[in-house]
Protein backbone atom coordinates (compact mmCIF):
# COMPACT_ATOMS: atom_id res chain seq x y z
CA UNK A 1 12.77 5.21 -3.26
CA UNK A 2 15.48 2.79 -2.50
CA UNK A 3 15.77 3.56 1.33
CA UNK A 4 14.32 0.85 3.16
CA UNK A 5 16.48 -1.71 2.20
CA UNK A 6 13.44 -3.54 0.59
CA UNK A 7 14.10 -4.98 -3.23
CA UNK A 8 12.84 -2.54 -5.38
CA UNK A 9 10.43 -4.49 -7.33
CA UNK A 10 8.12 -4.08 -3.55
CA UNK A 11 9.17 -0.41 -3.44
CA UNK A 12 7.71 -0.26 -7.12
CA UNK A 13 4.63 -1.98 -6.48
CA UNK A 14 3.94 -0.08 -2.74
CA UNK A 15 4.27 3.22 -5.13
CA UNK A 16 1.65 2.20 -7.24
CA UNK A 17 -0.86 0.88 -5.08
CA UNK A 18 -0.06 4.38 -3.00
CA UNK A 19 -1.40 6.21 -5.59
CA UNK A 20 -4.52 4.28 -6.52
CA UNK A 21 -5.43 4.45 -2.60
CA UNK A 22 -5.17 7.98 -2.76
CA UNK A 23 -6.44 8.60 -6.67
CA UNK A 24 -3.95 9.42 -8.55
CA UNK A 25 -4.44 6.14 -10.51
CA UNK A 26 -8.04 5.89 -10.57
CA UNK A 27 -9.87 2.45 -11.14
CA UNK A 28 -9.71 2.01 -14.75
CA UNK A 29 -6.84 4.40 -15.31
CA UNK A 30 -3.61 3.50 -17.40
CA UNK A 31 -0.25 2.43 -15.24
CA UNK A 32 2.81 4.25 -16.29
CA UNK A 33 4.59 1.32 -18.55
CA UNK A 34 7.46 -0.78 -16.87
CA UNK A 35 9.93 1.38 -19.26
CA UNK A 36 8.68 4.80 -17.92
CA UNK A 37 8.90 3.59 -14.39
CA UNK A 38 12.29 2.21 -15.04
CA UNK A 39 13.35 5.60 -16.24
CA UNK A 40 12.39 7.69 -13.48
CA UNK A 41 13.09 5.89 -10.94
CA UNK A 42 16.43 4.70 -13.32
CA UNK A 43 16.30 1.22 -12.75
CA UNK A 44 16.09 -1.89 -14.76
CA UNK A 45 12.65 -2.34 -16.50
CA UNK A 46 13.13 -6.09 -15.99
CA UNK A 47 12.75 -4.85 -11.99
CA UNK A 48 9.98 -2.33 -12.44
CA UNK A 49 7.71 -5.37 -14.64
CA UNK A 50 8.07 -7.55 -11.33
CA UNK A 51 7.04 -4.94 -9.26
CA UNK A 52 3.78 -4.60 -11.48
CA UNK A 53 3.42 -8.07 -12.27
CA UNK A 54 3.17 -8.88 -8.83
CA UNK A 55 0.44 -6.72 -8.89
CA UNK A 56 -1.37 -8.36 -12.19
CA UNK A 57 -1.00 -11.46 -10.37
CA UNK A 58 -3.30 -9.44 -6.94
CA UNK A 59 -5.82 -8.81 -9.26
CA UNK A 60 -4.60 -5.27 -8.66
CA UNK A 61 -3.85 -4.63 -12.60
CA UNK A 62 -4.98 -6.22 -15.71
CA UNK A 63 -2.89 -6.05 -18.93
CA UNK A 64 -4.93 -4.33 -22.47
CA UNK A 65 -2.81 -6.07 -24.90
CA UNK A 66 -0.62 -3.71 -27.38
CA UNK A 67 -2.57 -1.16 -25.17
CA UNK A 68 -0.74 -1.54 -21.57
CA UNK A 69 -1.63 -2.01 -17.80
CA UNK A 70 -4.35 -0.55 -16.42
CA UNK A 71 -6.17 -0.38 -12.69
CA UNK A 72 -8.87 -2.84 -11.92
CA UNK A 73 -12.22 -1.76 -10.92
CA UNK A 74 -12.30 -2.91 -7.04
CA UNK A 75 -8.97 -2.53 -6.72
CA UNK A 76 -9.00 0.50 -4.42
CA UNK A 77 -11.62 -1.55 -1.93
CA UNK A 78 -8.82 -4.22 -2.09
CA UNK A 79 -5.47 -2.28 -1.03
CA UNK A 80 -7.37 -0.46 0.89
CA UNK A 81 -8.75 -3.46 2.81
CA UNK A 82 -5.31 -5.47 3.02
CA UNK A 83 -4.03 -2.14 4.43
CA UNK A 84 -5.82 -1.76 6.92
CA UNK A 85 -5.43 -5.27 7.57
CA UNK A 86 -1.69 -5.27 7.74
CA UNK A 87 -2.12 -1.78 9.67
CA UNK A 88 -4.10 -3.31 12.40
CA UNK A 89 -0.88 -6.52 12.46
CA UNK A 90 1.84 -3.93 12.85
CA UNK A 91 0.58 -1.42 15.28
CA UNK A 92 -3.00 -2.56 16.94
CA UNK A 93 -1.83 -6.03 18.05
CA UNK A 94 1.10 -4.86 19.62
CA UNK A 95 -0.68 -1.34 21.11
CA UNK A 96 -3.16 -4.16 22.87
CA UNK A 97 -0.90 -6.46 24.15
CA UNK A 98 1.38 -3.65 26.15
CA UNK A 99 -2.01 -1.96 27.20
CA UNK A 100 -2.91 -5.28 28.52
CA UNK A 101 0.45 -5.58 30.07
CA UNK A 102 -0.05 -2.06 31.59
CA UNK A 103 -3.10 -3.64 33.27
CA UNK A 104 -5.15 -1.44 30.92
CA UNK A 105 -8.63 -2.06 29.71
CA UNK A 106 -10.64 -1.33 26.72
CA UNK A 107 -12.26 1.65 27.97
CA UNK A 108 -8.77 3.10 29.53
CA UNK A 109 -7.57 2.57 26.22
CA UNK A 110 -9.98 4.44 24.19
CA UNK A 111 -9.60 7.50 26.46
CA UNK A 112 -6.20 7.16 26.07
CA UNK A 113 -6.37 7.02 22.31
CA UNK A 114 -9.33 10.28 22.33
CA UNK A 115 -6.94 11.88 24.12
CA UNK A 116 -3.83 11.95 21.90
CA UNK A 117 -6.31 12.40 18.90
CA UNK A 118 -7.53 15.56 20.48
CA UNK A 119 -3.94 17.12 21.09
CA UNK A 120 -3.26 15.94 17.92
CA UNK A 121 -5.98 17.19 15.83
């Protein structure tokens, strides 16, 4: 943390949703409290309770009162989703427009992309 140059409230909040995409927080699971994140990560816990109340206010987490934060149910579906959303803004859009620069069509493409998966895999 704290190497992107992104506030850390964000770098807080991509941490948790990391770890209910890949289980670690399961739907339903309790959230570390803003005070434990603020002391690993050894940061204010006024920053850490913006990074999860940005997710409370995504529908992401949902406050137990005198209990603490815990994961919604959906919320996986949800990150998941907008992830693959953003992925496809950041790196498909652009991978299309310089194929179709390249005078490259869909099928090229695709063989192109089998290709590198197969060297890859």
């Amino acid at each position: 943390m704290r190497d992107d140059g992104r506030p850390l409230f964000l770098q807080i909040a991509e941490q948790i949703e990391s770890s209910i995409i890949d289980g670690s927080l399961p739907e339903e699971g309790q959230v570390p409290s803003t005070n434990e994140l603020a002391a690993f990560h050894r940061i204010n816990p006024a920053t850490a309770a913006k990074g999860v109340n940005q997710l409370v206010a995504h529908g992401v987490l949902y406050k137990r009162r005198g209990i603490g934060m815990f994961v919604s149910s959906g919320a996986r579906t949800q990150l998941l989703e907008r992830r693959r959303d953003e992925f496809a803004r950041q790196f498909i859009g652009p991978l299309l427009a310089e194929a179709h620069r390249l005078g490259m069509d869909t099928e090229q493409l695709k063989k192109m992309i089998d290709v590198w998966g197969d060297e890859k895999a």
